[in-house]
N, C-alpha and C. Protein backbone atom coordinates (compact mmCIF):
# COMPACT_ATOMS: atom_id res chain seq x y z
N UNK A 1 109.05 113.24 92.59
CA UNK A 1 109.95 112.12 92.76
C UNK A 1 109.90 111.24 91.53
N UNK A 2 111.01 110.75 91.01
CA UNK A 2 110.75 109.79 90.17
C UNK A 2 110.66 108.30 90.50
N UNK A 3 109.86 107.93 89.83
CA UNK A 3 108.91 106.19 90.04
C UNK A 3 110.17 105.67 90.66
N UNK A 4 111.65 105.34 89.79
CA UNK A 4 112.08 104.10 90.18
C UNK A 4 112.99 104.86 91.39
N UNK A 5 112.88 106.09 92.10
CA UNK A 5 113.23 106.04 93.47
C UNK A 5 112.25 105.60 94.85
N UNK A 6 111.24 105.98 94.14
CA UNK A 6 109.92 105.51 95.12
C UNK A 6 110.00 103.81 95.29
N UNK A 7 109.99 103.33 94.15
CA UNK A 7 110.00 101.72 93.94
C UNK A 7 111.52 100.97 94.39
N UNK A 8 112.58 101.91 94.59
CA UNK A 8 113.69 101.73 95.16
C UNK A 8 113.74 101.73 96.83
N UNK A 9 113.06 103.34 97.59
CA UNK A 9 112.40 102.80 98.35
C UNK A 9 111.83 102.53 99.06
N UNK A 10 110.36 101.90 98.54
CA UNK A 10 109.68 100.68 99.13
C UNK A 10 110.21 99.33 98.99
N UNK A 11 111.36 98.71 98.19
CA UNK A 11 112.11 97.91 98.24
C UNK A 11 112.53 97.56 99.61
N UNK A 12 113.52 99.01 99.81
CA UNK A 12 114.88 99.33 101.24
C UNK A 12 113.70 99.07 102.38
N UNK A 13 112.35 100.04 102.38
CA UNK A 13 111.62 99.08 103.46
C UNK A 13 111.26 98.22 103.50
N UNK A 14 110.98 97.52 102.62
CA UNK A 14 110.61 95.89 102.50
C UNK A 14 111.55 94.88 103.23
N UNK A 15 112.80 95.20 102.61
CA UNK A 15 113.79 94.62 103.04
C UNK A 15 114.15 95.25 104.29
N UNK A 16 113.87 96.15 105.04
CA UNK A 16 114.36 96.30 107.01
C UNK A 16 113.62 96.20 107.48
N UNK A 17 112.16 96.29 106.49
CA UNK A 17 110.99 95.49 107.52
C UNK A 17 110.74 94.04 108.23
N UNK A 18 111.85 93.09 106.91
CA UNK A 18 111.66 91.85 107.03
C UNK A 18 112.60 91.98 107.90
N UNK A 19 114.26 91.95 107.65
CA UNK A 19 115.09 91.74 108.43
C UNK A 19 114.96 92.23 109.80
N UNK A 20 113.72 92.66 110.34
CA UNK A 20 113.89 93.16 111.53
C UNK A 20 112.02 92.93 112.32
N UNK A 21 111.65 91.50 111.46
CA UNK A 21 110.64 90.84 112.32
C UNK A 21 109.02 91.99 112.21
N UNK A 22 109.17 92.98 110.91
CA UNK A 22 107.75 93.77 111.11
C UNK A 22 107.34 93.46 109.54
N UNK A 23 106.16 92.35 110.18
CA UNK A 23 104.79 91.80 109.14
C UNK A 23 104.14 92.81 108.36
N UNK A 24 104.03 93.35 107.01
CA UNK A 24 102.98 94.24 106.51
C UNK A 24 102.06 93.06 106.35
N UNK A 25 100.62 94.03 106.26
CA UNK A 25 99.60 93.54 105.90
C UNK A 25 99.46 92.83 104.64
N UNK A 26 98.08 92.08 104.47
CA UNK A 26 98.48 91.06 102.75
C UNK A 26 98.43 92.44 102.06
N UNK A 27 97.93 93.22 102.02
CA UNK A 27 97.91 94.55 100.72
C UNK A 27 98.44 96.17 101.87
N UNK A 28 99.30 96.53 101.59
CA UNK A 28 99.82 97.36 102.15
C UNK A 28 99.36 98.53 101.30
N UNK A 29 99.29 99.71 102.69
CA UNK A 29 98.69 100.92 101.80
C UNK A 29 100.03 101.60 101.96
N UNK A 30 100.87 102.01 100.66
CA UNK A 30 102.20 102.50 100.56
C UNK A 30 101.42 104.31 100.81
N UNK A 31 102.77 104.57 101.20
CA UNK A 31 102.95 106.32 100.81
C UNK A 31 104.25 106.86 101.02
N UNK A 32 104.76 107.65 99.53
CA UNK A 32 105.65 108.05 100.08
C UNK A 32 105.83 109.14 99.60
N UNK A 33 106.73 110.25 100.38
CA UNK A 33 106.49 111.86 99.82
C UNK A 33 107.90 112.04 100.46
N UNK A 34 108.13 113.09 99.22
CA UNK A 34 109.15 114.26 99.28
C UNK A 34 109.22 115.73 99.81
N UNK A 35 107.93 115.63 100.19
CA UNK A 35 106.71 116.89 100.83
C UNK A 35 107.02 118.03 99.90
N UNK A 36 106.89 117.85 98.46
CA UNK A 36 107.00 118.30 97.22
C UNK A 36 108.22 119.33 97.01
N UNK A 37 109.25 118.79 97.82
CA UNK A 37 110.87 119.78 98.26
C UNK A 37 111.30 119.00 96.93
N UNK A 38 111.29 118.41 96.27
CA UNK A 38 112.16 117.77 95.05
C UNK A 38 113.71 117.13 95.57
N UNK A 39 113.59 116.85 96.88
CA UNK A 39 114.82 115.92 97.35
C UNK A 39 114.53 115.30 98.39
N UNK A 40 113.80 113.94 98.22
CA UNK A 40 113.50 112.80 98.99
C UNK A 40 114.92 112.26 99.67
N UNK A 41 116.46 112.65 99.85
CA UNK A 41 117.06 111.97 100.56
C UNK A 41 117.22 113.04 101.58
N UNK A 42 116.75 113.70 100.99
CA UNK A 42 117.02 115.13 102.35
C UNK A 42 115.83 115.43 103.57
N UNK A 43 114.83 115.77 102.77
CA UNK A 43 113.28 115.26 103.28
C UNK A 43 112.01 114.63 102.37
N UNK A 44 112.31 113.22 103.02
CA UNK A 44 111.45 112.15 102.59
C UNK A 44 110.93 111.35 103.91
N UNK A 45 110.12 110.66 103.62
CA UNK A 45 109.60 109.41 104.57
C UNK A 45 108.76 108.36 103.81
N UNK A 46 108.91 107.19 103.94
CA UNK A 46 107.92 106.26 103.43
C UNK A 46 107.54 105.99 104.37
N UNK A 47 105.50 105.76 104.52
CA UNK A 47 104.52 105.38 105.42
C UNK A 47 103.70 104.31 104.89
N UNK A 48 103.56 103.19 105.62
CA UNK A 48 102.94 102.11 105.41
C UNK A 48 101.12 102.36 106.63
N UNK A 49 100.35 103.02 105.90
CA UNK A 49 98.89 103.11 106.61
C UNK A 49 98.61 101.52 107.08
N UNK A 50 98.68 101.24 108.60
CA UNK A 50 97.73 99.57 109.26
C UNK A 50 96.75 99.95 109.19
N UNK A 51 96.21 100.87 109.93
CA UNK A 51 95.17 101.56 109.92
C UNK A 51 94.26 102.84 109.78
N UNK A 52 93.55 102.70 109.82
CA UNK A 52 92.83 104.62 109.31
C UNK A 52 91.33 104.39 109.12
N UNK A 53 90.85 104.22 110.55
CA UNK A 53 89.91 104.17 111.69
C UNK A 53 89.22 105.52 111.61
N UNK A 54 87.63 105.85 111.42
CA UNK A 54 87.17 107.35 112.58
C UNK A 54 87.51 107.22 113.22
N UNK A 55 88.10 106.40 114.31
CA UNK A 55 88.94 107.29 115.84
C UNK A 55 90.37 107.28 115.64
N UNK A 56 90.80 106.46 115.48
CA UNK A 56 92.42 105.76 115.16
C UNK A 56 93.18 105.87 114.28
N UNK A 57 94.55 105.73 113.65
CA UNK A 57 95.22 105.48 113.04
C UNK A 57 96.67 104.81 113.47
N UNK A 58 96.49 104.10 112.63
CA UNK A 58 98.47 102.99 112.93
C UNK A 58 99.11 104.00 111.44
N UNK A 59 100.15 103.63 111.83
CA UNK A 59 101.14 103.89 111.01
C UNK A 59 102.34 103.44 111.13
N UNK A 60 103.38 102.47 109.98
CA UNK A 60 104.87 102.09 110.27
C UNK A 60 105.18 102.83 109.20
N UNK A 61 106.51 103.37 109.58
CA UNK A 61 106.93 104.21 108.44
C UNK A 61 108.42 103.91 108.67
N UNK A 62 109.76 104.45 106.91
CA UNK A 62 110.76 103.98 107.50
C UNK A 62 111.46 105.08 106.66
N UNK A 63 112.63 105.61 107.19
CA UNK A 63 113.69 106.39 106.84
C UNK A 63 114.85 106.20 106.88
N UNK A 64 116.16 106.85 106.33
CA UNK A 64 117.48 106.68 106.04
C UNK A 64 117.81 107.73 107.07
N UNK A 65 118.93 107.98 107.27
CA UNK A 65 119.87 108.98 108.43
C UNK A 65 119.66 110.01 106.81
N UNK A 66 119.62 111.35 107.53
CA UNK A 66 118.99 112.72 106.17
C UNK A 66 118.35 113.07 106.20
N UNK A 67 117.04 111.48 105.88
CA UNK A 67 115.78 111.99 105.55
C UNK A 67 115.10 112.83 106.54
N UNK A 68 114.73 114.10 106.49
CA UNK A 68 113.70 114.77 107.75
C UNK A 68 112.67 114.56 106.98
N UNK A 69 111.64 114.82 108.22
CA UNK A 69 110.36 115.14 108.06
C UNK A 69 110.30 116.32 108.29
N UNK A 70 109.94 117.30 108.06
CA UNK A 70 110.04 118.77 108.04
C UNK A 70 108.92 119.15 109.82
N UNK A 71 109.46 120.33 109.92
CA UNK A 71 108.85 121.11 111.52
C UNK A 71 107.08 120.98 110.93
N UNK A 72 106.34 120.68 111.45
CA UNK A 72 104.72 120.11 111.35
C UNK A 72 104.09 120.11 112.69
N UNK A 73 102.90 120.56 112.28
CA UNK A 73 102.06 120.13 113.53
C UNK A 73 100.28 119.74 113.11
N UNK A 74 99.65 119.28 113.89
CA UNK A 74 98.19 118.91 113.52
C UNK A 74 97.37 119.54 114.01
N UNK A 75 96.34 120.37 113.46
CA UNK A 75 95.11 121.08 114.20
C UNK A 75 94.47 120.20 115.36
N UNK A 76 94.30 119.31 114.72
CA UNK A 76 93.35 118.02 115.44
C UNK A 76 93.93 116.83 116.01
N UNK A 77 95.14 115.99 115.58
CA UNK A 77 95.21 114.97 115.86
C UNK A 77 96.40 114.95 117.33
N UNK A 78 95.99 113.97 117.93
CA UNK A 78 97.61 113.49 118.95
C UNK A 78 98.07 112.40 118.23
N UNK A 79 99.27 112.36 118.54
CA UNK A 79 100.00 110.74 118.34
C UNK A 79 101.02 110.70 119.09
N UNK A 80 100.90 109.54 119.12
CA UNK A 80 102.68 108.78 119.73
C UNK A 80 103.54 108.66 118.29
N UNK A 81 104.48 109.37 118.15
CA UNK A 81 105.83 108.77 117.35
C UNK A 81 106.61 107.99 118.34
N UNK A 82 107.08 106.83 117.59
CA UNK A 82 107.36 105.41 118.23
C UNK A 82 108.67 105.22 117.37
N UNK A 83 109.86 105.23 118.42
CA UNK A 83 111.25 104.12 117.52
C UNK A 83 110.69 102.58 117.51
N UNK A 84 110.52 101.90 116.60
CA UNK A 84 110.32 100.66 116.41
C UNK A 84 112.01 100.39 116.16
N UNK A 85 112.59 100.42 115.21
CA UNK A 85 113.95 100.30 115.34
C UNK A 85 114.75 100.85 114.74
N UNK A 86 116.09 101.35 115.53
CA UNK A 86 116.55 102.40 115.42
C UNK A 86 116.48 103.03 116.76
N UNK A 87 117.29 103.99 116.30
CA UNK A 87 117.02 105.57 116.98
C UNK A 87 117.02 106.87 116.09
N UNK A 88 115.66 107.83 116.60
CA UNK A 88 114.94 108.56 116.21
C UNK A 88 115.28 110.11 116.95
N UNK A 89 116.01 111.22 116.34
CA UNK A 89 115.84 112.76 116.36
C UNK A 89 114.41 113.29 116.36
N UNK A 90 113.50 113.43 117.54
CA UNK A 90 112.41 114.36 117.11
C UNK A 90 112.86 115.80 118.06
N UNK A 91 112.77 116.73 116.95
CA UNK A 91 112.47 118.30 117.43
C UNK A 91 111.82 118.31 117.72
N UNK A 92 111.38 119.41 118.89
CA UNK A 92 110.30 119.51 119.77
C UNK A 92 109.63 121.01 119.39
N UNK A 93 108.73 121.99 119.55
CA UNK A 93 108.71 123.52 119.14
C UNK A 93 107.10 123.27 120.03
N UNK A 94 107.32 124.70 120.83
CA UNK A 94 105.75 124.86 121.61
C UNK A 94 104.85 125.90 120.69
N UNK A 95 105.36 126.03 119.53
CA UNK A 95 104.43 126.76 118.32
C UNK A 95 105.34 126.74 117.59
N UNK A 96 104.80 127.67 116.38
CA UNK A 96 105.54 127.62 115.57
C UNK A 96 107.35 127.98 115.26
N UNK A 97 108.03 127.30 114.75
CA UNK A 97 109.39 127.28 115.42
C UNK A 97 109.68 128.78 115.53
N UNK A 98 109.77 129.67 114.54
CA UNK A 98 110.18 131.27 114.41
C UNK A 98 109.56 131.63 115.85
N UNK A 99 108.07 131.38 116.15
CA UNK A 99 107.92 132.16 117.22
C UNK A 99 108.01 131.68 118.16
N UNK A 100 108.19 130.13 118.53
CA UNK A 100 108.83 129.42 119.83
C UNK A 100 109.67 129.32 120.51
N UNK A 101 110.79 130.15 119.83
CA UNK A 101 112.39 130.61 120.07
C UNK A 101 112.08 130.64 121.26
N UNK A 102 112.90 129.66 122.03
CA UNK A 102 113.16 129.51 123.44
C UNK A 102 112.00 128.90 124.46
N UNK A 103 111.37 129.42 123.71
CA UNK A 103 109.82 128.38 124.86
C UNK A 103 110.12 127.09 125.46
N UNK A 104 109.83 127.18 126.60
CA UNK A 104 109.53 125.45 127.16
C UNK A 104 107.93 124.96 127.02
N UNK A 105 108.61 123.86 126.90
CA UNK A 105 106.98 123.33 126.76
C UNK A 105 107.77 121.29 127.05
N UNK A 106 106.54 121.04 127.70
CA UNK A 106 106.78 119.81 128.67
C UNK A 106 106.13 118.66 127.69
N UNK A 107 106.59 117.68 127.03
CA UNK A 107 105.94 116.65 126.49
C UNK A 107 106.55 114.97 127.01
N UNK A 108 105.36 114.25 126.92
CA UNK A 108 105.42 112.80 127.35
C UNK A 108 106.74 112.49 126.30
N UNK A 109 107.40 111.57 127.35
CA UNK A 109 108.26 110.54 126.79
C UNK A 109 107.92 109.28 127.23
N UNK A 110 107.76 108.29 126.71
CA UNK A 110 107.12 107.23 127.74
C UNK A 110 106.15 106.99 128.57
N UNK A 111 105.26 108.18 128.66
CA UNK A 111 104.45 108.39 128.79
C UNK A 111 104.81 109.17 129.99
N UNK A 112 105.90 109.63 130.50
CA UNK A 112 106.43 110.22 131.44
C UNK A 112 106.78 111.67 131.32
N UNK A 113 106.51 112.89 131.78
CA UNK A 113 106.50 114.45 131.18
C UNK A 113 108.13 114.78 131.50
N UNK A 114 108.34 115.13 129.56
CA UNK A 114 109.82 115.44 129.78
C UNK A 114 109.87 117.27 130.01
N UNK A 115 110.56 118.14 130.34
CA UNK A 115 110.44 119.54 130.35
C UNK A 115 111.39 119.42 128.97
N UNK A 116 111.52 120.18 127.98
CA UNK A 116 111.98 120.81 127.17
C UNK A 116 112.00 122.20 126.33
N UNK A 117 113.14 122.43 125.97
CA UNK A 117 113.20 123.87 125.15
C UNK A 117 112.55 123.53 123.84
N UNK A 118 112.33 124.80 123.01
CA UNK A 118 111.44 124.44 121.96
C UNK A 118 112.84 124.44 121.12
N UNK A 119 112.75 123.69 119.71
CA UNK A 119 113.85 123.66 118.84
C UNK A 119 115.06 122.35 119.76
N UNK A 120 114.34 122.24 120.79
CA UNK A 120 115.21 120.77 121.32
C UNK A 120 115.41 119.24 120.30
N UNK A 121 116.05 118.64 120.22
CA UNK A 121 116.11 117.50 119.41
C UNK A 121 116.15 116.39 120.79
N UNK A 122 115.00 115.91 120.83
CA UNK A 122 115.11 114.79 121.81
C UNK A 122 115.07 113.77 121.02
N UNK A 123 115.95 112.48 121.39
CA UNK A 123 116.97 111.28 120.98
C UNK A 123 115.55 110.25 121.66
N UNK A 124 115.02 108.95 120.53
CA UNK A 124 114.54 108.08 121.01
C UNK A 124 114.81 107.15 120.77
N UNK A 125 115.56 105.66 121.34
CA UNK A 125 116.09 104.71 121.42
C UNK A 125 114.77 103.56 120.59
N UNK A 126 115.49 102.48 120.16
CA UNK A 126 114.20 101.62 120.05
C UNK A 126 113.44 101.09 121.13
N UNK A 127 111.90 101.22 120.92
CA UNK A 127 111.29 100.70 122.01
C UNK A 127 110.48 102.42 122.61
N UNK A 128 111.06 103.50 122.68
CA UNK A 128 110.62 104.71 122.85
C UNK A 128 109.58 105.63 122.18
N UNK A 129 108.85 106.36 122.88
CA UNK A 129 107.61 107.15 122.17
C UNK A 129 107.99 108.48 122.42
N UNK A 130 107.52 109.43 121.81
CA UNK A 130 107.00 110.64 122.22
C UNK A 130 105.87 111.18 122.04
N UNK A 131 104.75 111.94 122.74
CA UNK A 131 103.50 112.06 122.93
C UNK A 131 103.25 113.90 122.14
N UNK A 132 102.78 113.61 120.91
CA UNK A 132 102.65 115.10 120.43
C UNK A 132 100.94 115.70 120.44
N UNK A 133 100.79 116.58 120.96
CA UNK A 133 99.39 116.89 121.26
C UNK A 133 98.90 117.74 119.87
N UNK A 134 97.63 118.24 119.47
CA UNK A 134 97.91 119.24 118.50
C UNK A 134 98.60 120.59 118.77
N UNK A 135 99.05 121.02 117.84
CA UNK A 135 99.81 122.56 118.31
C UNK A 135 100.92 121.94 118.92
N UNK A 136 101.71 121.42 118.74
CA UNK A 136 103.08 121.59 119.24
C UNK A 136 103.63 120.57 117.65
N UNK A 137 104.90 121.77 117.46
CA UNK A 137 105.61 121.39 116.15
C UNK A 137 106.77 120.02 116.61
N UNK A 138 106.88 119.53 115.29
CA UNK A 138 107.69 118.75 115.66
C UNK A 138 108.24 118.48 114.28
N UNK A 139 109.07 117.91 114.23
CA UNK A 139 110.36 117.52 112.97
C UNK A 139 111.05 116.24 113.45
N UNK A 140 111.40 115.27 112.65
CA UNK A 140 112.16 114.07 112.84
C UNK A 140 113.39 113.30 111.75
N UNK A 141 114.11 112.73 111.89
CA UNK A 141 115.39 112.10 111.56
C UNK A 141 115.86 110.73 112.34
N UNK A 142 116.26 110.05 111.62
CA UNK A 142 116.71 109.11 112.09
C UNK A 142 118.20 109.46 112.63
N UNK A 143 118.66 108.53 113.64
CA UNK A 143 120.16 109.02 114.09
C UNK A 143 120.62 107.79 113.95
N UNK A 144 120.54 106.87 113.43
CA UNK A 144 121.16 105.63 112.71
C UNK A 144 120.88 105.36 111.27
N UNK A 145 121.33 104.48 110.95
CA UNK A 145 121.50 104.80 109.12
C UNK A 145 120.22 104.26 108.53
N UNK A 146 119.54 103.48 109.02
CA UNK A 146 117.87 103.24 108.90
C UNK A 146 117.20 103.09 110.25
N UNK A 147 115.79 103.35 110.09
CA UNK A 147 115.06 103.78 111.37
C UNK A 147 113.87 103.32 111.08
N UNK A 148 112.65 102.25 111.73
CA UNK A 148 111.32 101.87 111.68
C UNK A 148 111.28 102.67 112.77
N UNK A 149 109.62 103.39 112.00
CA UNK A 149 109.09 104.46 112.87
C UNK A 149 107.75 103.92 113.40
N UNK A 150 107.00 104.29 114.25
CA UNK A 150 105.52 103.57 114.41
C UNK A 150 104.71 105.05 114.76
N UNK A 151 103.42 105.29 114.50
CA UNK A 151 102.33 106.54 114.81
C UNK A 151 102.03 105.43 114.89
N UNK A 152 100.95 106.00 116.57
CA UNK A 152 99.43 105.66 116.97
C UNK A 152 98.81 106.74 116.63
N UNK A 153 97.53 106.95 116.63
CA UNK A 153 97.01 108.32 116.45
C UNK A 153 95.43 108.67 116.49
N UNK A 154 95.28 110.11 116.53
CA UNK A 154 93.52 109.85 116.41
C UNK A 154 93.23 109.80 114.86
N UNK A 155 92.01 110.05 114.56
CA UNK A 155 92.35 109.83 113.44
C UNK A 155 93.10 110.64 112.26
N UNK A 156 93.25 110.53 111.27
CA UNK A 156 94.22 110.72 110.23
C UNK A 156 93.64 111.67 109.57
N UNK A 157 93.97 112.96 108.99
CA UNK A 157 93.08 113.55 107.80
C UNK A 157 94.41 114.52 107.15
N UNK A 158 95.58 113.69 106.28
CA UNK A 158 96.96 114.02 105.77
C UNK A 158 96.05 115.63 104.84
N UNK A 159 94.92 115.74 104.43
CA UNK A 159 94.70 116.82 103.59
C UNK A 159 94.62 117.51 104.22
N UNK A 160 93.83 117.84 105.30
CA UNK A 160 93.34 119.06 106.00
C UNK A 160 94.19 119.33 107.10
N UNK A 161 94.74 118.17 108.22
CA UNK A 161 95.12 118.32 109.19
C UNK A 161 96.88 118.90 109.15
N UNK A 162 97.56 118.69 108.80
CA UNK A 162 98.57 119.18 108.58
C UNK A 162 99.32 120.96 108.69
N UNK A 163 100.23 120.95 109.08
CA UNK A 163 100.46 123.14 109.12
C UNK A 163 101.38 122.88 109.13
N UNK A 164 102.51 122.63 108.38
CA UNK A 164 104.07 122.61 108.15
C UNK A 164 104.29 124.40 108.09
N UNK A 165 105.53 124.07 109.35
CA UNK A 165 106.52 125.42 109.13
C UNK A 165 106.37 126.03 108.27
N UNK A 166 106.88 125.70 107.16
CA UNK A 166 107.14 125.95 105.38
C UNK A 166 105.98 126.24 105.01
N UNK A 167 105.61 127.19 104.42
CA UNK A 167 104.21 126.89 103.70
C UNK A 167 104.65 126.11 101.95
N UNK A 168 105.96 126.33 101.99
CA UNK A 168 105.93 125.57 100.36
C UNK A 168 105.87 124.12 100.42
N UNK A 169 106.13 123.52 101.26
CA UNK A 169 105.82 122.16 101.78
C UNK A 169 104.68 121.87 101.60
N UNK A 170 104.57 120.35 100.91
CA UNK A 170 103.45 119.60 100.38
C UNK A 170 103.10 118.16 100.85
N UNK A 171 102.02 117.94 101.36
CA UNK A 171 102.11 116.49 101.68
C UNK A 171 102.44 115.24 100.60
N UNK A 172 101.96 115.71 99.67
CA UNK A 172 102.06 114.74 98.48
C UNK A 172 103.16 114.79 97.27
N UNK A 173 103.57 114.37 96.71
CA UNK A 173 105.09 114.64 96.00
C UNK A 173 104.75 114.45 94.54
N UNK A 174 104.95 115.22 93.59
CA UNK A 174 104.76 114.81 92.00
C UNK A 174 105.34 113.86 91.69
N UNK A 175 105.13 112.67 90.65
CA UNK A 175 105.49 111.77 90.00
C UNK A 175 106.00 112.20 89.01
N UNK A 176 107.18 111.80 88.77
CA UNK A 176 108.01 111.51 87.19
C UNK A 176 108.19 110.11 86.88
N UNK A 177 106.83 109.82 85.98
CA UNK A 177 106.77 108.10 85.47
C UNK A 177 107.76 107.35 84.68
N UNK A 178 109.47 107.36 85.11
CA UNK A 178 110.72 106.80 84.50
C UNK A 178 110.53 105.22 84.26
N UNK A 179 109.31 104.87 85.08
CA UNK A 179 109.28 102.53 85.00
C UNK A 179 108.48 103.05 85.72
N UNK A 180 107.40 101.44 85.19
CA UNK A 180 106.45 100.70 86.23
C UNK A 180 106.51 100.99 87.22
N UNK A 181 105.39 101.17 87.70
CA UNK A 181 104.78 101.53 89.77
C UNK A 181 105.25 100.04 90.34
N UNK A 182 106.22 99.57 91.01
CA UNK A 182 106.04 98.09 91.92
C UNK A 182 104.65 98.50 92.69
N UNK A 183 103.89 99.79 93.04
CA UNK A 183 103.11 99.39 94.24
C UNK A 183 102.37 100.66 93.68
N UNK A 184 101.36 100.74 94.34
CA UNK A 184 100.57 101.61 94.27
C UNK A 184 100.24 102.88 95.52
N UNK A 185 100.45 104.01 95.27
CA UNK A 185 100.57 104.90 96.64
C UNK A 185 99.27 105.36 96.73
N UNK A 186 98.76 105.54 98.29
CA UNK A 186 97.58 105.96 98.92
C UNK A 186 97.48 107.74 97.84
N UNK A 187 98.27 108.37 97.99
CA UNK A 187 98.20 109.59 97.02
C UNK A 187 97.38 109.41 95.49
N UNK A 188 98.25 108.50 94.74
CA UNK A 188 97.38 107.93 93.62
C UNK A 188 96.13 107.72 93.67
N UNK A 189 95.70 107.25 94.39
CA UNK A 189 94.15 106.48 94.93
C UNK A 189 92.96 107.33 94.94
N UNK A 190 94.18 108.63 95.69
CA UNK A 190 92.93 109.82 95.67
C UNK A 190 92.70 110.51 94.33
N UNK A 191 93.28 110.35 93.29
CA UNK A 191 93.28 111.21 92.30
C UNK A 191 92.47 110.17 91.19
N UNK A 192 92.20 109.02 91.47
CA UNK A 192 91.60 108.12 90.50
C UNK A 192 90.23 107.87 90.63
């Protein structure tokens, strides 16, 4: 990705974070990835880390209508994906999508068990969760033209825990240094 799209935006979230009443912390831990596809409007996400706890993790994160997050799942972790605001496309898959073709598999909405097909796109309004256990894939999009996202979670481990569909898929996105960093990304941090 190049700098001044990253710094473009963490801007666009800055600005729908404010206009829509969600406080970052005094030092925000930025992240943002292209999941090394070389087209952040297609699949991108910016994640703002609250927390990253041994047991826990917060997460606000924010996207454009496009951006996916690619089909993923976690060895280890559960979370709630949360519409904070907006409404939110998450695909659902009871393994991996190729071999889930058609599977049902039953996941919390609200904490309430929805039945679904695998490759389903279930619609979450603001205010809505969905409950992903490990092993079950999932993919997301916003279905309005910007979307605040929220993860609760156990804890976090973006290196290890991760199994994207794709194997060419990357959690972390190369830099092309075009201008100044406005911010500094959790990715950077690890390499310094």
């Amino acid at each position: 990705m190049k700098r001044s799209d990253i710094n473009a935006l963490v801007r666009s979230a800055r600005a729908c974070f404010a206009a829509h009443g969600w406080a970052l912390p005094p030092e925000p831990r930025w992240d943002v990835t292209d999941f090394g596809l070389g087209d952040w409007r297609r699949f991108g996400l910016l994640l703002v880390n609250l927390a990253d706890e041994p047991e826990y993790c917060e997460k606000l994160m924010y996207a454009r209508a496009g951006m996916t997050t690619p089909a993923h799942c976690h060895r280890r972790k559960k979370e709630d994906i949360i519409a904070r605001w907006g409404a939110l496309d998450v695909r659902v898959w009871a393994a991996a999508p190729v071999a889930a073709a058609g599977q049902g598999l039953s996941v919390p909405i609200d904490g309430r068990p929805r039945e679904a097909r695998s490759g389903e796109a279930i619609r979450l309004e603001a205010g809505s969760r969905v409950t992903l256990v490990p092993g079950v894939y999932h993919a997301f999009v916003p279905a309005t033209a910007e979307c605040i996202i929220g993860e609760v979670s156990t804890a976090n481990d973006d290196l290890n825990d991760n199994v994207f569909a794709d194997p060419d898929i990357g959690r972390f996105p190369g830099i092309e240094e075009d201008e100044p960093a406005a911010v500094r990304l959790i990715s950077e941090s690890r390499t310094s």
